[in-house]
Every structure is written in C-alpha cells, then in structure tokens.
C-alpha atoms as a PDB file:
ATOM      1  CA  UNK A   1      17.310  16.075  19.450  1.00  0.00           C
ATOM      2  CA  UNK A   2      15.740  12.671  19.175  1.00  0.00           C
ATOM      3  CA  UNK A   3      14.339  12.355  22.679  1.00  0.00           C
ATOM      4  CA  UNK A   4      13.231  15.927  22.696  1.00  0.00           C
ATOM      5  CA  UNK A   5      10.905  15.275  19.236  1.00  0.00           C
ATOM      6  CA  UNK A   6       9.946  11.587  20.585  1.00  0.00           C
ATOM      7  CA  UNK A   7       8.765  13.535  24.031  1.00  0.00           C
ATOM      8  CA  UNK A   8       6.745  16.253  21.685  1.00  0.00           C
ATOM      9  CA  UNK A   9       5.330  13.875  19.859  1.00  0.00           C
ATOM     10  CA  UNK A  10       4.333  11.671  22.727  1.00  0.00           C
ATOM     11  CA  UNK A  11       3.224  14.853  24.798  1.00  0.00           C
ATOM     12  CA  UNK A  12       0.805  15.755  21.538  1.00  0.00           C
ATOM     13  CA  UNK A  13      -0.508  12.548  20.969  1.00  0.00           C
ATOM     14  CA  UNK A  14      -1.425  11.835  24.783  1.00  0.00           C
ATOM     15  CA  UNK A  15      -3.354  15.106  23.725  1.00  0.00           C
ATOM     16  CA  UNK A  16      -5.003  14.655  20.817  1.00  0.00           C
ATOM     17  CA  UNK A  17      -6.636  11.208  22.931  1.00  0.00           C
ATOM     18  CA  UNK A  18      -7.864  13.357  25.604  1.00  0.00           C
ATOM     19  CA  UNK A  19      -9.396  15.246  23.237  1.00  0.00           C
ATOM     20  CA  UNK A  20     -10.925  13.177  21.049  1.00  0.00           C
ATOM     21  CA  UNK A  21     -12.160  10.919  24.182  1.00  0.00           C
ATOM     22  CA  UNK A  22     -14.064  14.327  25.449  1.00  0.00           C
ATOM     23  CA  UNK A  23     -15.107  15.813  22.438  1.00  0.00           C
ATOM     24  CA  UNK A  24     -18.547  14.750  21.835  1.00  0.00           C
ATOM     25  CA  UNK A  25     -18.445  17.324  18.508  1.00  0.00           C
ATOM     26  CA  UNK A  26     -17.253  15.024  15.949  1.00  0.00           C
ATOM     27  CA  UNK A  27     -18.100  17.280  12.907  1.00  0.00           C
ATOM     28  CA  UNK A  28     -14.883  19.050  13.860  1.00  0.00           C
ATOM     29  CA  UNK A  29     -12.345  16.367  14.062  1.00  0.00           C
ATOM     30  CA  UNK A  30      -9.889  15.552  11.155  1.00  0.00           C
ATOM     31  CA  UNK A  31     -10.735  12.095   9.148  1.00  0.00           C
ATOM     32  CA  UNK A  32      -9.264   9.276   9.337  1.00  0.00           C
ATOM     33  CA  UNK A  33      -8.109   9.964   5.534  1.00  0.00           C
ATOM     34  CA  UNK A  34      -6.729  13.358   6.588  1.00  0.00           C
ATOM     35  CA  UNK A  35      -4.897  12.195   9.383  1.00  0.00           C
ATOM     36  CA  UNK A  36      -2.600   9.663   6.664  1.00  0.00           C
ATOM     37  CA  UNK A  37      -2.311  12.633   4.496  1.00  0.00           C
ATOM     38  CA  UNK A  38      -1.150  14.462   6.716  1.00  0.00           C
ATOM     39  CA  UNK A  39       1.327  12.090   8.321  1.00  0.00           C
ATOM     40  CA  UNK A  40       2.825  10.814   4.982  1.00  0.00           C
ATOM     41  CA  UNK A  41       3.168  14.419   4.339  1.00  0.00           C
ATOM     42  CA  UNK A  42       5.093  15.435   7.341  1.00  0.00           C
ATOM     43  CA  UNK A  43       8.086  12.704   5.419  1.00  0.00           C
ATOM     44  CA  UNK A  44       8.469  15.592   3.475  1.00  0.00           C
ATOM     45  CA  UNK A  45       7.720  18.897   5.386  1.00  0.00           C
ATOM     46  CA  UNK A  46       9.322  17.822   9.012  1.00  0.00           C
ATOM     47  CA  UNK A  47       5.980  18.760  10.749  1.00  0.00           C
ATOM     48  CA  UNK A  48       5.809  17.081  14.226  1.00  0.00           C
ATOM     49  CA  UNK A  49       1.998  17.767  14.501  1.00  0.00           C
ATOM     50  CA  UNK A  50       0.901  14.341  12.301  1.00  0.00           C
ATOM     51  CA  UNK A  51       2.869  11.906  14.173  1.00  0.00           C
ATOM     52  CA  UNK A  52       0.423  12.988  17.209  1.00  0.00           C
ATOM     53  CA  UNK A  53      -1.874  10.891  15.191  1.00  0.00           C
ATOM     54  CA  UNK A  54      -0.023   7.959  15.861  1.00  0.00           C
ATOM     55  CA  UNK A  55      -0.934   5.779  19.326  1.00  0.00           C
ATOM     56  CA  UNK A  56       2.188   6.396  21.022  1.00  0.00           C
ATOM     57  CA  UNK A  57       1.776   3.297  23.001  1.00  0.00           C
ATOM     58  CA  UNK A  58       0.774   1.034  20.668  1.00  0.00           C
ATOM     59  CA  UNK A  59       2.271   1.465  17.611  1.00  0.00           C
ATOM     60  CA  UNK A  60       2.850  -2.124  15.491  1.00  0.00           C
ATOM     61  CA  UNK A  61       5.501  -1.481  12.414  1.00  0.00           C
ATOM     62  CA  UNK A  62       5.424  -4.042   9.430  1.00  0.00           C
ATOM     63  CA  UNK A  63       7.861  -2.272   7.648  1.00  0.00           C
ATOM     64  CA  UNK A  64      11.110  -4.735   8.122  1.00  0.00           C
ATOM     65  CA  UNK A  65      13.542  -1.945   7.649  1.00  0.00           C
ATOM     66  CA  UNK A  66      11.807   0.224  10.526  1.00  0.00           C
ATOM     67  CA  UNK A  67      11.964  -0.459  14.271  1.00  0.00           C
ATOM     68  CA  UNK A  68       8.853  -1.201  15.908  1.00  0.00           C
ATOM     69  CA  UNK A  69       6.799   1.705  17.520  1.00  0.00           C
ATOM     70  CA  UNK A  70       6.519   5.784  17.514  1.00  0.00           C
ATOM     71  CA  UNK A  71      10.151   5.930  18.012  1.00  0.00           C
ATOM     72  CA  UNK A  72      11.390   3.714  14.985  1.00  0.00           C
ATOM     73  CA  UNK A  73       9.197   5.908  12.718  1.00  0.00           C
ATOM     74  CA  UNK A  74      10.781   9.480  14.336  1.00  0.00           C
ATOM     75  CA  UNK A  75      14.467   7.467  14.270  1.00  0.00           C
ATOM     76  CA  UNK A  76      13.473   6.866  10.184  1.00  0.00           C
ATOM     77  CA  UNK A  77      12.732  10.419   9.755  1.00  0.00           C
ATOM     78  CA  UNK A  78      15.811  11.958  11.258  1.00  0.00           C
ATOM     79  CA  UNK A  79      17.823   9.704   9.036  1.00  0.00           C
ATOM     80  CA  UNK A  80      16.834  11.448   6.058  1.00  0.00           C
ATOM     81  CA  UNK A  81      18.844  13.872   4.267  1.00  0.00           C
ATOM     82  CA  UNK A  82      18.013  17.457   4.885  1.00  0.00           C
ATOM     83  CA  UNK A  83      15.302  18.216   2.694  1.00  0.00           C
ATOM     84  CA  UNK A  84      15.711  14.953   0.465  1.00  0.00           C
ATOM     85  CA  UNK A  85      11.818  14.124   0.752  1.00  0.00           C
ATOM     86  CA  UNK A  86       9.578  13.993  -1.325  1.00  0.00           C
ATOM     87  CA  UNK A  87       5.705  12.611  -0.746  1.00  0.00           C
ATOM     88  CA  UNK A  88       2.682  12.945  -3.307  1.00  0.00           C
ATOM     89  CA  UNK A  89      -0.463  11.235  -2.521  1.00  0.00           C
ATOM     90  CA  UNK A  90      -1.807  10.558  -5.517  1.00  0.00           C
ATOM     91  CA  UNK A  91      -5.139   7.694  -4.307  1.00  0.00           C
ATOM     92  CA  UNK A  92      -6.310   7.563  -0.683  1.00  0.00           C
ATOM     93  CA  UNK A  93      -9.168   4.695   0.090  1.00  0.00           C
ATOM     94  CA  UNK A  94     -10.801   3.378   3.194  1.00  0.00           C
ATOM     95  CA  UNK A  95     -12.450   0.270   4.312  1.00  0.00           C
ATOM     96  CA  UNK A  96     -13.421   0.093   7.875  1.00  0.00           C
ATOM     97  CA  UNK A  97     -11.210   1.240  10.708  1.00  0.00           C
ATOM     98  CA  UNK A  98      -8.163   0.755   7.555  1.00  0.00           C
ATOM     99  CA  UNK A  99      -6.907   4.118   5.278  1.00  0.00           C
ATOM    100  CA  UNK A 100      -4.562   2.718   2.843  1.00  0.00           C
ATOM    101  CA  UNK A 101      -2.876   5.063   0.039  1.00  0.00           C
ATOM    102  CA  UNK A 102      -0.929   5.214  -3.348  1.00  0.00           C
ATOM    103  CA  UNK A 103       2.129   7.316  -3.009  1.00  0.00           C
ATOM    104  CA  UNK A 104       4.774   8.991  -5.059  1.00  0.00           C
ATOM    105  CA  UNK A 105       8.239   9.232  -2.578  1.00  0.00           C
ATOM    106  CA  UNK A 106      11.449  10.214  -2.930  1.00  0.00           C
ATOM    107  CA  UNK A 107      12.168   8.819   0.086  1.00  0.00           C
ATOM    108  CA  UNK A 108      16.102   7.536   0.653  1.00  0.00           C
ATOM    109  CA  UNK A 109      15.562   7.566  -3.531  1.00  0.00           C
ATOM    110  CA  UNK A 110      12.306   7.593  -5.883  1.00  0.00           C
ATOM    111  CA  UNK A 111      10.116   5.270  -5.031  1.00  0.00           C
ATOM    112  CA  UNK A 112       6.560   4.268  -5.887  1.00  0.00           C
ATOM    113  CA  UNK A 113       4.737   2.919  -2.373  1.00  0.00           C
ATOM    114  CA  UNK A 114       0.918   1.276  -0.937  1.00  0.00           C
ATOM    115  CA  UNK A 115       0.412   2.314   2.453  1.00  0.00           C
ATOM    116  CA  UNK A 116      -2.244   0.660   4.704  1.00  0.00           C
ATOM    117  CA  UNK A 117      -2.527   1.987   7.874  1.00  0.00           C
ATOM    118  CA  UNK A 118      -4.655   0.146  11.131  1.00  0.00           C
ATOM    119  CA  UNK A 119      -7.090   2.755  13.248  1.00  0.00           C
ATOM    120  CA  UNK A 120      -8.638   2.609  16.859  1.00  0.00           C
ATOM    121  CA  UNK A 121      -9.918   5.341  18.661  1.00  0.00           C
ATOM    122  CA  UNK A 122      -8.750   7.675  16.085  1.00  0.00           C
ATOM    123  CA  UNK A 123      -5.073   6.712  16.685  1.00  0.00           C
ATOM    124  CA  UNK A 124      -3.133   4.544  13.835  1.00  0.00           C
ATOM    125  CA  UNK A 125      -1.832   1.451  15.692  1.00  0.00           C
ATOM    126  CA  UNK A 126      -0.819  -0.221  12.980  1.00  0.00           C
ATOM    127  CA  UNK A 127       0.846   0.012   9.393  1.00  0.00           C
ATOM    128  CA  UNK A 128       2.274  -2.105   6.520  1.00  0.00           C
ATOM    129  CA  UNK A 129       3.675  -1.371   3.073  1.00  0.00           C
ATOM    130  CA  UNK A 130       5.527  -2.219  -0.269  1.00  0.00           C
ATOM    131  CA  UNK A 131       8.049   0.149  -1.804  1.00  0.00           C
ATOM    132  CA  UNK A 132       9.336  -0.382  -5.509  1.00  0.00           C
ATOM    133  CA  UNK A 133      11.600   1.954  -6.801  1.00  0.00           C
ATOM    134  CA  UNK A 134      10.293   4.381  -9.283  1.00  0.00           C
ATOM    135  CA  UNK A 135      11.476   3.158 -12.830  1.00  0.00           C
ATOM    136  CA  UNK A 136      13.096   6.013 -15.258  1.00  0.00           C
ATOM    137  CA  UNK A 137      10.617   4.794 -18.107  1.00  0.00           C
ATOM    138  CA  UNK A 138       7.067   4.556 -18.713  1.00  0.00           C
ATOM    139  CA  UNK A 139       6.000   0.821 -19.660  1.00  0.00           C
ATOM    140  CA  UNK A 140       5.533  -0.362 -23.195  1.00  0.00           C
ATOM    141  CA  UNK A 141       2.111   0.939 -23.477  1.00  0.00           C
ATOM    142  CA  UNK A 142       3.574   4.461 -21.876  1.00  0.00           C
ATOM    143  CA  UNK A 143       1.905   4.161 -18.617  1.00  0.00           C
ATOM    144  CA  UNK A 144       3.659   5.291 -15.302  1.00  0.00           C
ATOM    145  CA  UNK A 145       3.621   3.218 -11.613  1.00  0.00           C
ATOM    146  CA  UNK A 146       1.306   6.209 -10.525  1.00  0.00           C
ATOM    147  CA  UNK A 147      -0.684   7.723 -13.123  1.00  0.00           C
ATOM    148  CA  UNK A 148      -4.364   6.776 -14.370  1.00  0.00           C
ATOM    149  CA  UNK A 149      -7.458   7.322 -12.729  1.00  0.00           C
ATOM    150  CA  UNK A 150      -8.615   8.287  -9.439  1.00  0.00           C
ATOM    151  CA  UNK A 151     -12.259   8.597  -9.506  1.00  0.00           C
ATOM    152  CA  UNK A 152     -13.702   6.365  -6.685  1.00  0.00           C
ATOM    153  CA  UNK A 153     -17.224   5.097  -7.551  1.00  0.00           C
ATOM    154  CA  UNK A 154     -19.987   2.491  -6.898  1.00  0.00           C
ATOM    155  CA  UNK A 155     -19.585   2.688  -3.378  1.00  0.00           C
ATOM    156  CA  UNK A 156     -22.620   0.137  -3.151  1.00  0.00           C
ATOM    157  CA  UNK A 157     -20.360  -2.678  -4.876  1.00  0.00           C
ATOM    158  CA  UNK A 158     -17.211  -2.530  -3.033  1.00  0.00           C
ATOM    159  CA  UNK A 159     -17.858  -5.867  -1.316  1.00  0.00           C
ATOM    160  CA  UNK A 160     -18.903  -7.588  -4.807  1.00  0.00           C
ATOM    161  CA  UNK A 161     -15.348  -5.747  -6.289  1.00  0.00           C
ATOM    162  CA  UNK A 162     -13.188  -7.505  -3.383  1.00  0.00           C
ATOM    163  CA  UNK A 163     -14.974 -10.943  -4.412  1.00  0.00           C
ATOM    164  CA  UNK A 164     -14.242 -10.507  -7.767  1.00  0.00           C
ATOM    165  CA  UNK A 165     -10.327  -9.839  -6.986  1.00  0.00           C
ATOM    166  CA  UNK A 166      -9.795 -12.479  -4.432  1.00  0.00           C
ATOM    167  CA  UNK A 167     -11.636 -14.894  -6.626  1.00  0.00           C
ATOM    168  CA  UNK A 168      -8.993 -13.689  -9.567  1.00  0.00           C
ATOM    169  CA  UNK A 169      -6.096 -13.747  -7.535  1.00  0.00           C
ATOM    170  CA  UNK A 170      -7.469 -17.553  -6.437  1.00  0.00           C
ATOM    171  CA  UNK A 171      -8.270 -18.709  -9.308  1.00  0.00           C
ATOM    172  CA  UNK A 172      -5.561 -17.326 -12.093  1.00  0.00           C
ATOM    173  CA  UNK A 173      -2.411 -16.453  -9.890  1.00  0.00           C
ATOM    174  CA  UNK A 174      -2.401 -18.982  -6.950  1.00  0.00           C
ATOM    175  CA  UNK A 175      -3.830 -21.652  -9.005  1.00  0.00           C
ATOM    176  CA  UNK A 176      -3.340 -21.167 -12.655  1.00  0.00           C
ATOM    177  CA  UNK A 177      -6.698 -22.208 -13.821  1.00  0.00           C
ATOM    178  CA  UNK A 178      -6.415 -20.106 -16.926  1.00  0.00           C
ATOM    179  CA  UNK A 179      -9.382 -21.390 -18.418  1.00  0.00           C
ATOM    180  CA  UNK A 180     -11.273 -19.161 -16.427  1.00  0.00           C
ATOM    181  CA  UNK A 181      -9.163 -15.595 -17.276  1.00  0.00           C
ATOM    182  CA  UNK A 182     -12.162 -14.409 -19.938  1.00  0.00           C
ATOM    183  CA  UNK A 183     -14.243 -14.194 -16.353  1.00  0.00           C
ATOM    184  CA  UNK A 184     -12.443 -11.223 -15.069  1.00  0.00           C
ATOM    185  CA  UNK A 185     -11.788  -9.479 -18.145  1.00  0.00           C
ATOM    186  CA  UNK A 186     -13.698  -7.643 -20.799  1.00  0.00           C
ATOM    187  CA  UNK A 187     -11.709  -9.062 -23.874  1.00  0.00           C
ATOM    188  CA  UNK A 188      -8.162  -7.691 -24.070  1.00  0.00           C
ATOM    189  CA  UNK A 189      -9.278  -4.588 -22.555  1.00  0.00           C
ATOM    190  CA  UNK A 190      -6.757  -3.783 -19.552  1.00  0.00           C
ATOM    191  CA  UNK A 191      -4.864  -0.822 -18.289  1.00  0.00           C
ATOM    192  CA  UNK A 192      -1.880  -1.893 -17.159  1.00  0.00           C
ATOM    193  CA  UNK A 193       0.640   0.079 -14.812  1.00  0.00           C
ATOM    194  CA  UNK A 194       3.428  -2.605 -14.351  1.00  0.00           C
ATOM    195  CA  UNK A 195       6.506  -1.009 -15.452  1.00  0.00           C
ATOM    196  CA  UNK A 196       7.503  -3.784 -17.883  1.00  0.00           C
ATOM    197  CA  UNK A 197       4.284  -5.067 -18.971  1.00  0.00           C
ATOM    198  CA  UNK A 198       2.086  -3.582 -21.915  1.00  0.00           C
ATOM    199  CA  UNK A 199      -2.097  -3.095 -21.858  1.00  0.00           C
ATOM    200  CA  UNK A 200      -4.376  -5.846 -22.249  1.00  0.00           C
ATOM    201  CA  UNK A 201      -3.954  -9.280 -21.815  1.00  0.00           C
ATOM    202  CA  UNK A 202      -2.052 -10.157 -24.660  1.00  0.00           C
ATOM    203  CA  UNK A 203       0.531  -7.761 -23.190  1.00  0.00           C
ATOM    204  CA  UNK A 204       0.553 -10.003 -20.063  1.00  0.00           C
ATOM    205  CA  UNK A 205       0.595 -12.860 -22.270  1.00  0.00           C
ATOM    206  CA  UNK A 206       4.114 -11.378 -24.221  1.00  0.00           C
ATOM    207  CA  UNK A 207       5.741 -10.344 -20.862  1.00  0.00           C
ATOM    208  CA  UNK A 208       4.765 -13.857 -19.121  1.00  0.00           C
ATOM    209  CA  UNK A 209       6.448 -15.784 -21.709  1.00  0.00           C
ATOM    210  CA  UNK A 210       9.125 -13.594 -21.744  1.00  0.00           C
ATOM    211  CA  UNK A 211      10.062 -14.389 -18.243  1.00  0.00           C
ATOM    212  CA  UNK A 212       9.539 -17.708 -18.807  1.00  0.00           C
ATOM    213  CA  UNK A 213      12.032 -17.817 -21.640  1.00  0.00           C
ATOM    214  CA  UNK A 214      14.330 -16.212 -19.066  1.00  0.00           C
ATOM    215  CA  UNK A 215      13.740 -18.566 -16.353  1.00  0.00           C
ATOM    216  CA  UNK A 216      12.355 -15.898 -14.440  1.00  0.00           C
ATOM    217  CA  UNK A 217       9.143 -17.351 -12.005  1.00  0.00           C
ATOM    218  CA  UNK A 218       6.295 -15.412 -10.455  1.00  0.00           C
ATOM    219  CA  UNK A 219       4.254 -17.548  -8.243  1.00  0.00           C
ATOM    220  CA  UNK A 220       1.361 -16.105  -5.940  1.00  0.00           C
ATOM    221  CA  UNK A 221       1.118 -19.123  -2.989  1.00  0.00           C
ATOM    222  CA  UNK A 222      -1.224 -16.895   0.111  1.00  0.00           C
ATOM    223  CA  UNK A 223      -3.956 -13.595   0.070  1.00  0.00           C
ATOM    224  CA  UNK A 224      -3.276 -12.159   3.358  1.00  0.00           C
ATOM    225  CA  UNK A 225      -5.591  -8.790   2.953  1.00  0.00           C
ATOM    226  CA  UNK A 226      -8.160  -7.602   0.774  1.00  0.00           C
ATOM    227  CA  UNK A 227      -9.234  -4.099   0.951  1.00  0.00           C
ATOM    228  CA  UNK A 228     -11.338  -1.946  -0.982  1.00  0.00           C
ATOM    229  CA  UNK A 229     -13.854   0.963  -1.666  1.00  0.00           C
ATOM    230  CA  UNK A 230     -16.047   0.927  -4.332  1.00  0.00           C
ATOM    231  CA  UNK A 231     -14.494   0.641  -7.723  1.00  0.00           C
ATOM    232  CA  UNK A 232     -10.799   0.165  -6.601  1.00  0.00           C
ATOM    233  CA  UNK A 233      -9.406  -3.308  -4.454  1.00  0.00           C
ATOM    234  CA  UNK A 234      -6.377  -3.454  -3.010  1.00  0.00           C
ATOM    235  CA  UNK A 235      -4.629  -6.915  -2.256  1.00  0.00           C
ATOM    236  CA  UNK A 236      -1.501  -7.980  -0.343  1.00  0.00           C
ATOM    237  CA  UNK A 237      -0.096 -11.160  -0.931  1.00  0.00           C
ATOM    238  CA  UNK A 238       2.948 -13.348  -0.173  1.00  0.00           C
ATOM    239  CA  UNK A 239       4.962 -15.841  -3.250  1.00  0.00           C
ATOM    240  CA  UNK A 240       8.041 -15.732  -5.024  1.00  0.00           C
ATOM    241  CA  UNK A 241       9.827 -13.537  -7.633  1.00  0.00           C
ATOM    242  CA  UNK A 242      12.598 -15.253  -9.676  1.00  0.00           C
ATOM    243  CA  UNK A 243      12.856 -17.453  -6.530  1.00  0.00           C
ATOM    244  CA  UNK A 244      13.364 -14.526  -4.100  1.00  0.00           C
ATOM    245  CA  UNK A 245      10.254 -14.439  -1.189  1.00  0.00           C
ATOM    246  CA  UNK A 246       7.628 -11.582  -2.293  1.00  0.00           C
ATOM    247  CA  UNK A 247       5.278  -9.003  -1.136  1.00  0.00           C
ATOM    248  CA  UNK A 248       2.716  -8.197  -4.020  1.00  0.00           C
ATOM    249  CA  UNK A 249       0.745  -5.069  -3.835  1.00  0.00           C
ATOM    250  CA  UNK A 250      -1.767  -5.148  -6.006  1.00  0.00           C
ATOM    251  CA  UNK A 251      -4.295  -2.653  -6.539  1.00  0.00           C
ATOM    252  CA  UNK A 252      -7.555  -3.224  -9.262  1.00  0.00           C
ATOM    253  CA  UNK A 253      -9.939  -0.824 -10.782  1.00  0.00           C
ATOM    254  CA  UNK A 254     -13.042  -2.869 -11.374  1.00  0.00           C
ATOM    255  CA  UNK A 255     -15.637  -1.632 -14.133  1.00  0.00           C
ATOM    256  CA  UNK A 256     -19.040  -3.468 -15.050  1.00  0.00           C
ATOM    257  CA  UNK A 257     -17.708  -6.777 -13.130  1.00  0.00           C
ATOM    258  CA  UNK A 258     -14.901  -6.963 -14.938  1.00  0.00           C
ATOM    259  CA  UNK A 259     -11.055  -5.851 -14.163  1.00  0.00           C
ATOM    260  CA  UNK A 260     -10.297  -2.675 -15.724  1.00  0.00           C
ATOM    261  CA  UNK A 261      -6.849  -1.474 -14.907  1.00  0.00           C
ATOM    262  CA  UNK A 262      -4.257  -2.716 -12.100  1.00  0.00           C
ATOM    263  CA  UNK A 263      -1.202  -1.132 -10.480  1.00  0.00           C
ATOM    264  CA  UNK A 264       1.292  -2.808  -8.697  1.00  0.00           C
ATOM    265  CA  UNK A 265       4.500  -2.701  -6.521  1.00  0.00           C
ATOM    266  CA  UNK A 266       6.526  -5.967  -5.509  1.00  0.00           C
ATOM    267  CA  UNK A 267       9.024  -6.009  -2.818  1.00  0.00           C
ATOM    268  CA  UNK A 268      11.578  -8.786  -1.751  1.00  0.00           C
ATOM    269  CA  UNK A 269      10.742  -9.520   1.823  1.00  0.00           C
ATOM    270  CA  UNK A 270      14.137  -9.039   3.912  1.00  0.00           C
ATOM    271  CA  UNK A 271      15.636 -11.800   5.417  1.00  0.00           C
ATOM    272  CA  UNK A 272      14.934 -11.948   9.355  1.00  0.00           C
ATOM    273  CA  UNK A 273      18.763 -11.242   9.962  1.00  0.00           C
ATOM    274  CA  UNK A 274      18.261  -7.976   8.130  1.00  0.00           C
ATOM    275  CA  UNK A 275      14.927  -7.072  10.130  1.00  0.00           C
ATOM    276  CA  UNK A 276      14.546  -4.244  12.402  1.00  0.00           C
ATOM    277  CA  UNK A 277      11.247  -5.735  14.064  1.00  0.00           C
ATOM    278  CA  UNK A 278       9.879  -9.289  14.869  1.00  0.00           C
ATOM    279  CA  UNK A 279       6.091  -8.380  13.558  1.00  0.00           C
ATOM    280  CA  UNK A 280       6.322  -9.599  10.067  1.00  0.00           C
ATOM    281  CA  UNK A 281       5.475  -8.151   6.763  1.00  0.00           C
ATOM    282  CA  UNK A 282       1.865  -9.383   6.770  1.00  0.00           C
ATOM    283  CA  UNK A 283       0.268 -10.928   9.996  1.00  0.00           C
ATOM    284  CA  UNK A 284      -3.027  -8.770   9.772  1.00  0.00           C
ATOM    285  CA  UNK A 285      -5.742  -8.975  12.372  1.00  0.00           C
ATOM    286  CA  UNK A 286      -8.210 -11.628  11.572  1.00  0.00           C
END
C-alpha cells in the first residue's frame, strides 16, 4: 500500500510540474496559501491529491520525528489511526516564496502547531515546525493556544513589524535589557495566549517570577527566522526551557508600533539519537 500511494503521489506531482512549467495562464493555478491548506488538510481527510504539491525530489523535512523527503511524510500519514485526525487552520500568512500557518491538530493527540513551509516553482521543498500539546484549560486570563484575532492588516508595514520583533526578541529575551520593555508595549496592554501566563505585562511579570521561584529557566540564546505579513510576525528561535534545548515559536500581532498580542508553542528539540533526519530543526536558507 505504501509504494503504491508514494508512486501516485510521485506520478501526480511530476504532473502538476509539467503543468505549471507550460501553463502560461496563471490566473487559474491554486496559491501558494491554498496549496498548505490543502495539504495540512489531507492529515485529516486521506486525500492523495495535496501531497502532489510537494517536490517529490526535493523534499527537506525539519521535523526530527519525520524521515526526510515525500516518503517520510506519506510513511507519517499511514501511521495514523484510522480516522484519528484532526486539522483546523485557523491563521495562514506569507512572506516571499514562505506560507507558514497556525493550526489546531489532533494529530497522534491534540496538539496546537506553526507550520512554515519553503516554495520553488510552485512545489514546497521545504518545511519546519513546533508542536505543543493542546492544554485542557484556557490560561488565567481565559485565552486558548488558538483563539484571538485573525484579521491581517497594514500590509505596507510588515517589514517595520519584523524590526520591531527581532529588535524585542534582541533586546528583552536574548539580552535582558529590561529597561527598554516600555518600547514594545503600550502600557500593560497585552493579549496573551501562553497557556500559563495571564494578559499584560504584569501577568508576564507574576508567571516569570513564578518560575523563577521554581527554579524553572527560560533563556532565548539565537533568532534563526523572522517572518511576517503585515500586522502579524512570526519568529523561530533556539534556547533553553528548564535546562532542556528549545524551539520557540513565537508569533506577534503588532498594533500602532507596539506589541499587541502573542501566541506561542515551545518544543524540546529531540536528541540526535532520537532523530529521524540529519537536517536539523532550524538551518534556514540564508
């Protein structure tokens, strides 16, 4: 069953590139956007149409616990549970030849994940993510992993926004110059979507000490990707989590300059014993 699906999918990819290399119509042809719909989709449905979308000669997997390639994704799939899947969409973004996402799964479990997936050609050749499982409560301030706003706007600043977070994550998390928080906030107005963390900044301030009266550490030490489109900005980044190695997800609505709302989802990076491919969780294309 395996190699008949992987010679489908390969058959309808080789395809879809003839296709799109002839077709000089482009008002016809599905978006990038559509395409990662569609394929995060198929998780759930079993459709072998989407994975067409994926090169199926050049397929780079950043996800530790998949093997590299088309067939590590179609060898995920079939180890799923019959009808176990579950995929909602909720925010899809793009900045250049990159569609990255905000997704509801039950996927082996509930889990909330940030997708970001690599075009050429029209073909993804590339993808990385973060998975958190999906908590059973809302935070303090009653706010889910998922939920808020969705409304993408001021296309015209979404290089300013991705200055503004990479100068945040510089300056506060890598760095701890604190002195200069009140520059990326309006006051103790905040949104905040972390599942044990409460609005504002004096919510961040409680939950912070908290850890620290725990002996619980969060250090950010390396940005590896910022992405954005307009209001929203999306950052990837590598530290430690009570001394375990990280991937942080963070995603940022930006209003008026200022850092409105965030979501995030942090994942222990497996060990490379445990990995199922040599690419690494980060390593994105300069």
């Amino acid at each position: 069953m395996k190699n008949t699906l992987l010679s489908t999918v390969l058959v309808s990819a080789l395809s879809l590139s003839s296709c799109n290399a002839q077709d000089d119509d482009t008002s016809t042809e599905v978006s990038n956007e559509e395409k990662v719909i569609q394929l995060l989709k198929s998780i759930e449905t079993g459709a072998q149409e989407p994975a067409a979308y994926i090169n199926p000669y050049n397929y780079v997997q950043h996800n530790l616990e998949v093997a590299d390639g088309i067939a590590g994704f179609i060898a995920t799939l079939q180890a799923l549970p019959p009808n176990s899947a579950k995929v909602n969409t909720v925010r899809t973004f793009e900045d250049g030849d990159y569609i990255f996402t905000h997704t509801d799964y039950n996927f082996f479990g509930p889990k909330i994940g940030f997708d970001v997936f690599r075009f050429e050609n029209g073909l993804i050749v590339e993808h990385w993510n973060n998975l958190q499982v999906t908590p059973e409560q809302p935070n303090p301030s009653g706010h889910t992993m998922i939920d808020g706003t969705t409304e993408i706007t001021d296309l015209d600043k979404t290089e300013e926004n991705k200055t503004l977070v990479r100068n945040f994550i510089t300056d506060i998390l890598i760095n701890g110059n604190m002195d200069k928080i009140g520059n990326y906030f309006e006051g103790d107005q905040y949104i905040q979507h972390n599942p044990s963390i409460a609005d504002g900044l004096s919510g961040l301030g409680s939950a912070l000490a908290a850890m620290a009266e725990q002996g619980v550490t969060m250090e950010f030490s390396v940005i590896h990707k910022v992405l954005g489109q307009g209001n929203f900005v999306l950052s990837i980044s590598e530290g430690h989590f009570g001394g375990a190695h990280t991937s942080y997800y963070d995603l940022f609505r930006v209003e008026n300059g200022k850092i409105a709302e965030h979501w995030d989802v942090i994942e222990t990076i497996a060990p490379e014993a445990d990995r199922k491919n040599t690419n690494g969780k980060f390593n994105f294309p300069n």
